[in-house]
PDB file of N, CA and C in Angstrom:
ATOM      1  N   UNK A   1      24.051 -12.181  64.063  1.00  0.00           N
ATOM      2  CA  UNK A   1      23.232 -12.887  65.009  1.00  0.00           C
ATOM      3  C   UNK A   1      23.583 -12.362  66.377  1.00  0.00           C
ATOM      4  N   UNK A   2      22.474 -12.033  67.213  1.00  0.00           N
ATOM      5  CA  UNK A   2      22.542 -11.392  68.718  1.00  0.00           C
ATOM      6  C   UNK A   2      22.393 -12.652  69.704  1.00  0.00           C
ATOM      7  N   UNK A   3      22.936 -12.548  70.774  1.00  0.00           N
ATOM      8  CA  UNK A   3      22.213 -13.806  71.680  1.00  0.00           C
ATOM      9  C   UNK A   3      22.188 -12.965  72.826  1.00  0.00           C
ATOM     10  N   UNK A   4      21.046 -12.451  73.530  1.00  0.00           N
ATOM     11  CA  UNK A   4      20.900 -11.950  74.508  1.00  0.00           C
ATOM     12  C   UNK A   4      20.253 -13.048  75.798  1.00  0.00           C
ATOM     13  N   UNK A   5      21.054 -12.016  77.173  1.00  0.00           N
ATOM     14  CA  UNK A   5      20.319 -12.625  78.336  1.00  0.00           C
ATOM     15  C   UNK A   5      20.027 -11.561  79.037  1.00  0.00           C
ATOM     16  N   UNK A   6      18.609 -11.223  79.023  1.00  0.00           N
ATOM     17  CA  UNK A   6      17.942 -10.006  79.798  1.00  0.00           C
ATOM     18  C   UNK A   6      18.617  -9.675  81.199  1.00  0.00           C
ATOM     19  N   UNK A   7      18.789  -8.605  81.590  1.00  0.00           N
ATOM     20  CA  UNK A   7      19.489  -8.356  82.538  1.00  0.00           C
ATOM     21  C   UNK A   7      18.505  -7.161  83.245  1.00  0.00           C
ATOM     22  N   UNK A   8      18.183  -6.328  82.888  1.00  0.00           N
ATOM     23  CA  UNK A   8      16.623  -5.541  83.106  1.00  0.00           C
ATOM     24  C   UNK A   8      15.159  -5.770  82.461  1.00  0.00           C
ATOM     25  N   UNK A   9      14.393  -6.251  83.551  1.00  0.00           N
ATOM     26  CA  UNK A   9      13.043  -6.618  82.709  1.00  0.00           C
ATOM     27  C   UNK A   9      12.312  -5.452  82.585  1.00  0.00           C
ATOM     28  N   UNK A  10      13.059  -4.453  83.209  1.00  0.00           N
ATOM     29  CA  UNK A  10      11.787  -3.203  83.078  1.00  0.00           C
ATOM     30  C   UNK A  10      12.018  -2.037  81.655  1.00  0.00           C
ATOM     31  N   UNK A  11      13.044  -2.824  80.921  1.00  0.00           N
ATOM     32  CA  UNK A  11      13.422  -2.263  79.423  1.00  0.00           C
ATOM     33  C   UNK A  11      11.826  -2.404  78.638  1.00  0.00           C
ATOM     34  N   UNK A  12      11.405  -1.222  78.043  1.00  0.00           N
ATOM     35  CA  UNK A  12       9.939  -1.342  77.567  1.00  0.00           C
ATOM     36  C   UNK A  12      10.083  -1.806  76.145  1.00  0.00           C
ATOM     37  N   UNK A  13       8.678  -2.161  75.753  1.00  0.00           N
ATOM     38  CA  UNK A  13       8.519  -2.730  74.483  1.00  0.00           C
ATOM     39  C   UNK A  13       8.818  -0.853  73.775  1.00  0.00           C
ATOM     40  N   UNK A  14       8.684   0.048  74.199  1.00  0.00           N
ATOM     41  CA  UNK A  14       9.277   1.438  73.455  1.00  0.00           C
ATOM     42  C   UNK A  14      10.118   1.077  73.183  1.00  0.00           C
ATOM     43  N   UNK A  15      11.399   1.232  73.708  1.00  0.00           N
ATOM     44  CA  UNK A  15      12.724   1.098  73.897  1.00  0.00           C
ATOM     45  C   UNK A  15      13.489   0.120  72.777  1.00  0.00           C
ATOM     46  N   UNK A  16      12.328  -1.298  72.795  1.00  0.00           N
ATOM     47  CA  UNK A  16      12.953  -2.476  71.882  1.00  0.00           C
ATOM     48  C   UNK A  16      12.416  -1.475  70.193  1.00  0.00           C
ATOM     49  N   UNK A  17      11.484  -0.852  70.521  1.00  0.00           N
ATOM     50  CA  UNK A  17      11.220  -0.224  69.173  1.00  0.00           C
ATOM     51  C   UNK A  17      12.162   0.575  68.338  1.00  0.00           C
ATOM     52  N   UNK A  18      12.480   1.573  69.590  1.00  0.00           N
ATOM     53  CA  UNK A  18      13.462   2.821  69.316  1.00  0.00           C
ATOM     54  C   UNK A  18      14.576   2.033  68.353  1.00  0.00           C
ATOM     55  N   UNK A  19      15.142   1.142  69.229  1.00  0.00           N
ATOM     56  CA  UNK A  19      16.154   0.167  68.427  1.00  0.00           C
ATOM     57  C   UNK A  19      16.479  -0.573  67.639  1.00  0.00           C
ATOM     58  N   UNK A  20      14.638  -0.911  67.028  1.00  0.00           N
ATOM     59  CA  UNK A  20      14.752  -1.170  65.463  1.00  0.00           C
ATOM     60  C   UNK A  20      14.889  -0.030  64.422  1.00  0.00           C
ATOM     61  N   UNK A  21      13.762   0.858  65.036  1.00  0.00           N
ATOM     62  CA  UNK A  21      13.874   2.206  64.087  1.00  0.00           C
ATOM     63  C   UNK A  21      14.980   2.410  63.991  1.00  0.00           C
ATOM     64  N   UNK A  22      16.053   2.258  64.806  1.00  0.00           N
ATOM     65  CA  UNK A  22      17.147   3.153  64.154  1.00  0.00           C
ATOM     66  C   UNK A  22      18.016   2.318  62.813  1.00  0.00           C
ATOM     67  N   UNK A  23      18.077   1.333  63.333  1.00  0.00           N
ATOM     68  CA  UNK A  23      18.122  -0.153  61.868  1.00  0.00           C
ATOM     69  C   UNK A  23      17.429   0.666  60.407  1.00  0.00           C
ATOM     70  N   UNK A  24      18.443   1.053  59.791  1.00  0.00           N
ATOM     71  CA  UNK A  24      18.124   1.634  58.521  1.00  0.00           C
ATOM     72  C   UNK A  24      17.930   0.412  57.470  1.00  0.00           C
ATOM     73  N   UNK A  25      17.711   1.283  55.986  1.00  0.00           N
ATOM     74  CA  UNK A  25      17.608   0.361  55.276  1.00  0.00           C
ATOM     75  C   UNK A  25      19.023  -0.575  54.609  1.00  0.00           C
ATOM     76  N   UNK A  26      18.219  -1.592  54.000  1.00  0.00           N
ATOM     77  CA  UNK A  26      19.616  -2.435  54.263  1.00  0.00           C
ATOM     78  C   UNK A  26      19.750  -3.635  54.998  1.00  0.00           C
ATOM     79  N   UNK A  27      18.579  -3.914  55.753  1.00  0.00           N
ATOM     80  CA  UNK A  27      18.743  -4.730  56.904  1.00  0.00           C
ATOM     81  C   UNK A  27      17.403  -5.275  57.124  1.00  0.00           C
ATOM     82  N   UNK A  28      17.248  -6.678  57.386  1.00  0.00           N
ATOM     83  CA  UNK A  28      15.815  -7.146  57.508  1.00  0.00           C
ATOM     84  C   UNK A  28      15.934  -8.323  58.713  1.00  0.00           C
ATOM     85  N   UNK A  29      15.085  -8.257  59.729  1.00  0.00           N
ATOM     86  CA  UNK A  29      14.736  -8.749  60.488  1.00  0.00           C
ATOM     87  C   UNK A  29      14.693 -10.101  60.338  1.00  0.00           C
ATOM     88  N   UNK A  30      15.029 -11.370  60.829  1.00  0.00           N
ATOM     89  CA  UNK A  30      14.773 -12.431  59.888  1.00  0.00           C
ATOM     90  C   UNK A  30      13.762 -13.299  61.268  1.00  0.00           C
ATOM     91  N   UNK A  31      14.845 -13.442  62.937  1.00  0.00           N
ATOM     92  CA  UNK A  31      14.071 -13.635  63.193  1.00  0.00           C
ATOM     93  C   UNK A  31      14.157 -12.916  64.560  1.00  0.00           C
ATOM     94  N   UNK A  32      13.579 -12.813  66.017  1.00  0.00           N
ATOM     95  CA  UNK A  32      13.839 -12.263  66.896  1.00  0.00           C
ATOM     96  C   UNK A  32      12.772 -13.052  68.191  1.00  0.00           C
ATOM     97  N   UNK A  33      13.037 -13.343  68.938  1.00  0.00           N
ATOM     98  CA  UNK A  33      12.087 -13.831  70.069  1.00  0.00           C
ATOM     99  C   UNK A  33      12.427 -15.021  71.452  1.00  0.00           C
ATOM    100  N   UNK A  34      11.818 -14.942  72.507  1.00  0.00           N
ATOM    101  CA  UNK A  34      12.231 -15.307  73.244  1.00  0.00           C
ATOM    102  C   UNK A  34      12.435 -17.019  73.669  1.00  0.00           C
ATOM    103  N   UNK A  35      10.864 -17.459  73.014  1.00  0.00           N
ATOM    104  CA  UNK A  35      10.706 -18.850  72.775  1.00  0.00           C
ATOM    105  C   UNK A  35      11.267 -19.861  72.226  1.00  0.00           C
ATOM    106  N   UNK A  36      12.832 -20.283  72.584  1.00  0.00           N
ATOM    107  CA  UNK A  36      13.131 -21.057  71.606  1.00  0.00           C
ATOM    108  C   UNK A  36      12.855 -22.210  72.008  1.00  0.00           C
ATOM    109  N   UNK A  37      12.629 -23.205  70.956  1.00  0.00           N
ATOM    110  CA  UNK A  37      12.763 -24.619  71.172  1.00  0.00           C
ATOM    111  C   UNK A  37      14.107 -25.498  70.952  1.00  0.00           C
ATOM    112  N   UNK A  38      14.575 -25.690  72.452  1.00  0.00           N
ATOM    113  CA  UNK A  38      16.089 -26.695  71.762  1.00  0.00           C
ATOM    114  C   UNK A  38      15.420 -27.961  70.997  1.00  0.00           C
ATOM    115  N   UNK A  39      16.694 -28.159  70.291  1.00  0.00           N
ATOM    116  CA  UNK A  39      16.732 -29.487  69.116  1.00  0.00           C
ATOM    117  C   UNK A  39      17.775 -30.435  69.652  1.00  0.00           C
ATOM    118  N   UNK A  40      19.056 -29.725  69.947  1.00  0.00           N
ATOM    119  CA  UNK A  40      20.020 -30.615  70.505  1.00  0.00           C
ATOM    120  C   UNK A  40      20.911 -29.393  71.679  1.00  0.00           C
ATOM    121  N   UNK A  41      21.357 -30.220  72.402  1.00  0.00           N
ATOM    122  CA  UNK A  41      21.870 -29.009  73.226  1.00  0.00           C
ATOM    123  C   UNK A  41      21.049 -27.696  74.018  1.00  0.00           C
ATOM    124  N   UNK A  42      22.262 -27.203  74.885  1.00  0.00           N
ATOM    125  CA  UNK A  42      21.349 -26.264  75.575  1.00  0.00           C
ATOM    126  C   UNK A  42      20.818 -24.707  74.778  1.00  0.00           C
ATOM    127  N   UNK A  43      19.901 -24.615  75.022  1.00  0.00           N
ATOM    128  CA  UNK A  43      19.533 -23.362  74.269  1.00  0.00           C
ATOM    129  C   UNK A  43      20.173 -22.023  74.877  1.00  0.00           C
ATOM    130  N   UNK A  44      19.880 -21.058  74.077  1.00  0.00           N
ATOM    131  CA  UNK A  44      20.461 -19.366  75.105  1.00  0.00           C
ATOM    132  C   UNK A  44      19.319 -19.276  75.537  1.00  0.00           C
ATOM    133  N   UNK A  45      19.749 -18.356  76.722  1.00  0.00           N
ATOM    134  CA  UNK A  45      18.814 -18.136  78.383  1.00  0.00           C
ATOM    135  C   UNK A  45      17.940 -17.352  77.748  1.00  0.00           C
ATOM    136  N   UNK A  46      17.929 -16.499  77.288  1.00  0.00           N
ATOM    137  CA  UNK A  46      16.765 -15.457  76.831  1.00  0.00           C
ATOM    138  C   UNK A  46      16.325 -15.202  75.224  1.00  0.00           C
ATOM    139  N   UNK A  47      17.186 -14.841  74.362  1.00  0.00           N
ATOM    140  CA  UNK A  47      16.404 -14.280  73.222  1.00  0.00           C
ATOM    141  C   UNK A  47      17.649 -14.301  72.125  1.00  0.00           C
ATOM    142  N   UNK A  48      17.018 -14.411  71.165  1.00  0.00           N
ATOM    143  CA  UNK A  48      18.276 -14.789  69.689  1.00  0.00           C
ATOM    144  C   UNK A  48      17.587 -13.922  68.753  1.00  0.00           C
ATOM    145  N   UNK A  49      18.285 -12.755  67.902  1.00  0.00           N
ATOM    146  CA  UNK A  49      18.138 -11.932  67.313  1.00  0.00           C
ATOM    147  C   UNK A  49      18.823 -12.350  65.616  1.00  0.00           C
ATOM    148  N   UNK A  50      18.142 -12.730  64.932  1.00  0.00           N
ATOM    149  CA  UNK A  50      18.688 -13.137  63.585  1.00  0.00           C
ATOM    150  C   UNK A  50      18.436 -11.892  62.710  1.00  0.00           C
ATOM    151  N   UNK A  51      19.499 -11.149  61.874  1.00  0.00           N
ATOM    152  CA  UNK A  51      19.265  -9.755  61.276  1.00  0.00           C
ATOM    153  C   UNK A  51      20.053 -10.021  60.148  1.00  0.00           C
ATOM    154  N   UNK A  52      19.306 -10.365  59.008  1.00  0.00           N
ATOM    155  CA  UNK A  52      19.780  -9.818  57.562  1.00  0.00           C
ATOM    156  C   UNK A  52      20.747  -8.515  57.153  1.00  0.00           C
ATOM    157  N   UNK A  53      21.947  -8.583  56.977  1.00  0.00           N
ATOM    158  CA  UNK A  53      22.333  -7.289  56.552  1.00  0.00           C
ATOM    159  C   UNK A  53      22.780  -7.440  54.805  1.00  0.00           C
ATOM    160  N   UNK A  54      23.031  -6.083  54.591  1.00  0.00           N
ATOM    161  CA  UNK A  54      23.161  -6.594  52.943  1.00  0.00           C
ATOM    162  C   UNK A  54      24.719  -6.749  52.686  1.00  0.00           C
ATOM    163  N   UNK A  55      25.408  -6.603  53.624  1.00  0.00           N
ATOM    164  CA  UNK A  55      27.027  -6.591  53.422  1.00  0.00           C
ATOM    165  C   UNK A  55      27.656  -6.612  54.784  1.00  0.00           C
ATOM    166  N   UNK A  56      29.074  -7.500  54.887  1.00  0.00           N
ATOM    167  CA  UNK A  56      29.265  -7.024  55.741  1.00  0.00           C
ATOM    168  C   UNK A  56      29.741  -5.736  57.020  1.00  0.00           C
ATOM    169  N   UNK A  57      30.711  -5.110  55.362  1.00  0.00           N
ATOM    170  CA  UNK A  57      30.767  -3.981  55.685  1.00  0.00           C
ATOM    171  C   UNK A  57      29.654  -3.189  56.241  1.00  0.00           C
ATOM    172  N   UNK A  58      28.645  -3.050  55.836  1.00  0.00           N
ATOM    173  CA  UNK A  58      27.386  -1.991  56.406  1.00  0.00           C
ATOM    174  C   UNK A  58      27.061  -2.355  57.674  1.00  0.00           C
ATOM    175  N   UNK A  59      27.127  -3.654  58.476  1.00  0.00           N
ATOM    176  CA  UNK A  59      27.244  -3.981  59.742  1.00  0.00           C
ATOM    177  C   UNK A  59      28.271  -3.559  60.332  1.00  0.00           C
ATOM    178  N   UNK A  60      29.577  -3.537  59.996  1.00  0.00           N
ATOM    179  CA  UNK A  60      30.687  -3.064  60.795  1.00  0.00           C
ATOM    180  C   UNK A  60      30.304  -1.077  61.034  1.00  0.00           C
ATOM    181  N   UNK A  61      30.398  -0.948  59.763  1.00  0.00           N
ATOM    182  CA  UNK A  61      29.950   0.788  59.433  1.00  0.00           C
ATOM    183  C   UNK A  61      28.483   0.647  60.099  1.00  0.00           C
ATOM    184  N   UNK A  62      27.555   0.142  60.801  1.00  0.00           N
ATOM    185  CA  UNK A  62      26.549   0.290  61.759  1.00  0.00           C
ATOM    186  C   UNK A  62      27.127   0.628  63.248  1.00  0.00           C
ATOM    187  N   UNK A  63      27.844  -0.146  63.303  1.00  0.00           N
ATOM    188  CA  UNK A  63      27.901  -0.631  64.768  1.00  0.00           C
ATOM    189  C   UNK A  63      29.174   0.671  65.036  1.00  0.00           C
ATOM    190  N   UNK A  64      29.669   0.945  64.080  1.00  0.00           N
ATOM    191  CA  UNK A  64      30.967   2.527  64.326  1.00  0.00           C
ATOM    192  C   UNK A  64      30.046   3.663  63.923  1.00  0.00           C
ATOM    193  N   UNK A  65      28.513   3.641  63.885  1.00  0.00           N
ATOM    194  CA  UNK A  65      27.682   5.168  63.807  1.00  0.00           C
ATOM    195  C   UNK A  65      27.425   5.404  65.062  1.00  0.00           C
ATOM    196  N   UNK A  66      27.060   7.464  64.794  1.00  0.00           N
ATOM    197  CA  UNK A  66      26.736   7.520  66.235  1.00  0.00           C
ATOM    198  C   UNK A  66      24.974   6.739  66.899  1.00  0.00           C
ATOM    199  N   UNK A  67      24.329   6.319  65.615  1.00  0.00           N
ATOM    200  CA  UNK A  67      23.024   6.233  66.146  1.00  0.00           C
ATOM    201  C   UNK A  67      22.738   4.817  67.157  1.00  0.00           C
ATOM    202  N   UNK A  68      23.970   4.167  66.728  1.00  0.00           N
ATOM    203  CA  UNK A  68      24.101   2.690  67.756  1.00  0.00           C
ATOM    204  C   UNK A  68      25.310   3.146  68.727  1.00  0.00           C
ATOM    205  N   UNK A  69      25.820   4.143  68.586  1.00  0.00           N
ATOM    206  CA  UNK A  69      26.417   4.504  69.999  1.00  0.00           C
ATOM    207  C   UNK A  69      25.560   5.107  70.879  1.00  0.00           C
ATOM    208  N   UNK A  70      24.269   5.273  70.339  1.00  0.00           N
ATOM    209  CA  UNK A  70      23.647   5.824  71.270  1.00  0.00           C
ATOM    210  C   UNK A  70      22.562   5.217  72.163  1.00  0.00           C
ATOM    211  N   UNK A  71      22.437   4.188  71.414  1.00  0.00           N
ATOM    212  CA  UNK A  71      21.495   3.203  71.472  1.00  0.00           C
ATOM    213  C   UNK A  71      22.556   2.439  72.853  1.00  0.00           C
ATOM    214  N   UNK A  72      23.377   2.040  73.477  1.00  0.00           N
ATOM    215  CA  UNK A  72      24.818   1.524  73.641  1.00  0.00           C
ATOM    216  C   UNK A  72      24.239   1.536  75.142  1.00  0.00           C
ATOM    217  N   UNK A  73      24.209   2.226  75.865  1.00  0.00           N
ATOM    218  CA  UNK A  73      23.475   2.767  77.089  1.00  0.00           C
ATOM    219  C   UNK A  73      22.228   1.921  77.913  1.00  0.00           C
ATOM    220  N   UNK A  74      21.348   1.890  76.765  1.00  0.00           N
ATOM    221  CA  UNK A  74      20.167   1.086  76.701  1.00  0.00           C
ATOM    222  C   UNK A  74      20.506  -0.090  76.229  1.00  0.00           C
ATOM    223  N   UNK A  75      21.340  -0.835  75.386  1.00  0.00           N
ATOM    224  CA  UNK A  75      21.372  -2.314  74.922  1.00  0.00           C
ATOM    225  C   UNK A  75      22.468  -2.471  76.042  1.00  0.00           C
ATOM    226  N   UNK A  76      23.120  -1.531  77.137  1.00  0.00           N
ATOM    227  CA  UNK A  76      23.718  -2.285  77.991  1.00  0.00           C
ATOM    228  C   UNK A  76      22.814  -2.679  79.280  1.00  0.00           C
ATOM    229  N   UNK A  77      21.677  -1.454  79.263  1.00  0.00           N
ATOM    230  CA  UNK A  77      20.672  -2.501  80.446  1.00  0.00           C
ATOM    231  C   UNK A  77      20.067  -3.445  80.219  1.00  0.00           C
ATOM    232  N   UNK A  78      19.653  -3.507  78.601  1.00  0.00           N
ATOM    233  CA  UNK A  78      18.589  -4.698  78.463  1.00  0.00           C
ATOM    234  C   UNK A  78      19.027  -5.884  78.488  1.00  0.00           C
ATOM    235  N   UNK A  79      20.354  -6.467  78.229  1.00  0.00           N
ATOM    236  CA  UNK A  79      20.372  -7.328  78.215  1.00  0.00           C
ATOM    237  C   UNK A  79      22.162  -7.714  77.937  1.00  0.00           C
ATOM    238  N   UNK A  80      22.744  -8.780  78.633  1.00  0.00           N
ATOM    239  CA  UNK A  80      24.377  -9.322  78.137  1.00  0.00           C
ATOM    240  C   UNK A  80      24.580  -9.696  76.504  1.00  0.00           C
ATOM    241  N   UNK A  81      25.271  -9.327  75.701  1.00  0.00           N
ATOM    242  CA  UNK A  81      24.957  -9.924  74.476  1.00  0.00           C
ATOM    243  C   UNK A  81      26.216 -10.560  74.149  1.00  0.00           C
ATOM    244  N   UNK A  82      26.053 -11.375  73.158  1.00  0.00           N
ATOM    245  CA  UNK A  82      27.114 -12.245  72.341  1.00  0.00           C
ATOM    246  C   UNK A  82      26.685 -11.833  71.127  1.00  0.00           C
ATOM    247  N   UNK A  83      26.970 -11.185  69.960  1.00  0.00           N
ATOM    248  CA  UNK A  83      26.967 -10.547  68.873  1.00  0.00           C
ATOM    249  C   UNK A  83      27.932 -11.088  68.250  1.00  0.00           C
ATOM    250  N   UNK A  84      27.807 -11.745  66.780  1.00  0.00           N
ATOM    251  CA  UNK A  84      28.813 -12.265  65.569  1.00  0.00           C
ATOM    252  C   UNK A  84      27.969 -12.202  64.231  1.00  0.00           C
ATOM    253  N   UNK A  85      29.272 -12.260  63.361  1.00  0.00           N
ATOM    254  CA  UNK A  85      28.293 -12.196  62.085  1.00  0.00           C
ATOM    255  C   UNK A  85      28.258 -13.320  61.635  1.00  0.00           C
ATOM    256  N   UNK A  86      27.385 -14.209  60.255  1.00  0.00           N
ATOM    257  CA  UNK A  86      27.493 -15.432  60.070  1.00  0.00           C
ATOM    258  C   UNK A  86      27.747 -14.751  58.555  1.00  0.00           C
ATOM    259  N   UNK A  87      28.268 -16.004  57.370  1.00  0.00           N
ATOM    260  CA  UNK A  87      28.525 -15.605  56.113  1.00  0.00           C
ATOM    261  C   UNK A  87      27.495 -16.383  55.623  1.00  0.00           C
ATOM    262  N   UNK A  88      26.689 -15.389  54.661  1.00  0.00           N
ATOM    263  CA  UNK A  88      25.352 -16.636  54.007  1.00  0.00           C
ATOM    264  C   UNK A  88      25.628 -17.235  52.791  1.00  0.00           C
ATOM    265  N   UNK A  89      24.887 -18.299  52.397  1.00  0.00           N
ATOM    266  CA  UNK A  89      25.528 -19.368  51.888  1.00  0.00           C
ATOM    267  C   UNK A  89      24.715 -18.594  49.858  1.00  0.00           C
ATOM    268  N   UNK A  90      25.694 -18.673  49.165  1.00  0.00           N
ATOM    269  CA  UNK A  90      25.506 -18.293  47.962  1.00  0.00           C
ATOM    270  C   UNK A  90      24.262 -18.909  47.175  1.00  0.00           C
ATOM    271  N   UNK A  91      22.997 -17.812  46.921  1.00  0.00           N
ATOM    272  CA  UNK A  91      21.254 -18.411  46.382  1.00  0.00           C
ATOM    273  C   UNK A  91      21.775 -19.183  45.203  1.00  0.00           C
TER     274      UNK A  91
END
């Protein structure tokens, strides 16, 4: 789970693309967007990124490739992040 707070608004909808494409397989989008509705408490300032991975390992081994080191540059203008993983609950 991502919790971003935009820090450049002039980051393009390209850019947010580039950075899924590079999201190989393995990994599914669950949810992503800016609109949240609080329920209780304060919400995050900008945008919550929910991302399916199939292990945790393959997230750790993501985030140590070069293709998200490269990406690193650009996810430092777009936005402050708080990044953690959650453990999902057994189907």
């Amino acid at each position: 789970m991502s919790l971003g707070n935009q820090v450049d608004p002039m980051v393009t909808a390209d850019q947010i693309r580039m950075a899924r494409a590079a999201l190989k397989s393995g990994v599914r989008e669950l949810a992503a967007r800016a609109g949240i509705t609080p329920l209780d408490g304060e919400p995050p300032k900008s945008r919550v990124t929910l991302i399916e991975w199939e292990s945790e390992e393959k997230i750790k081994a993501w985030r140590n490739s070069a293709a998200y080191k490269e990406l690193m540059p650009m996810r430092e203008k777009l936005a402050k992040f708080r990044t953690f993983t959650l453990q999902g609950l057994s189907q």
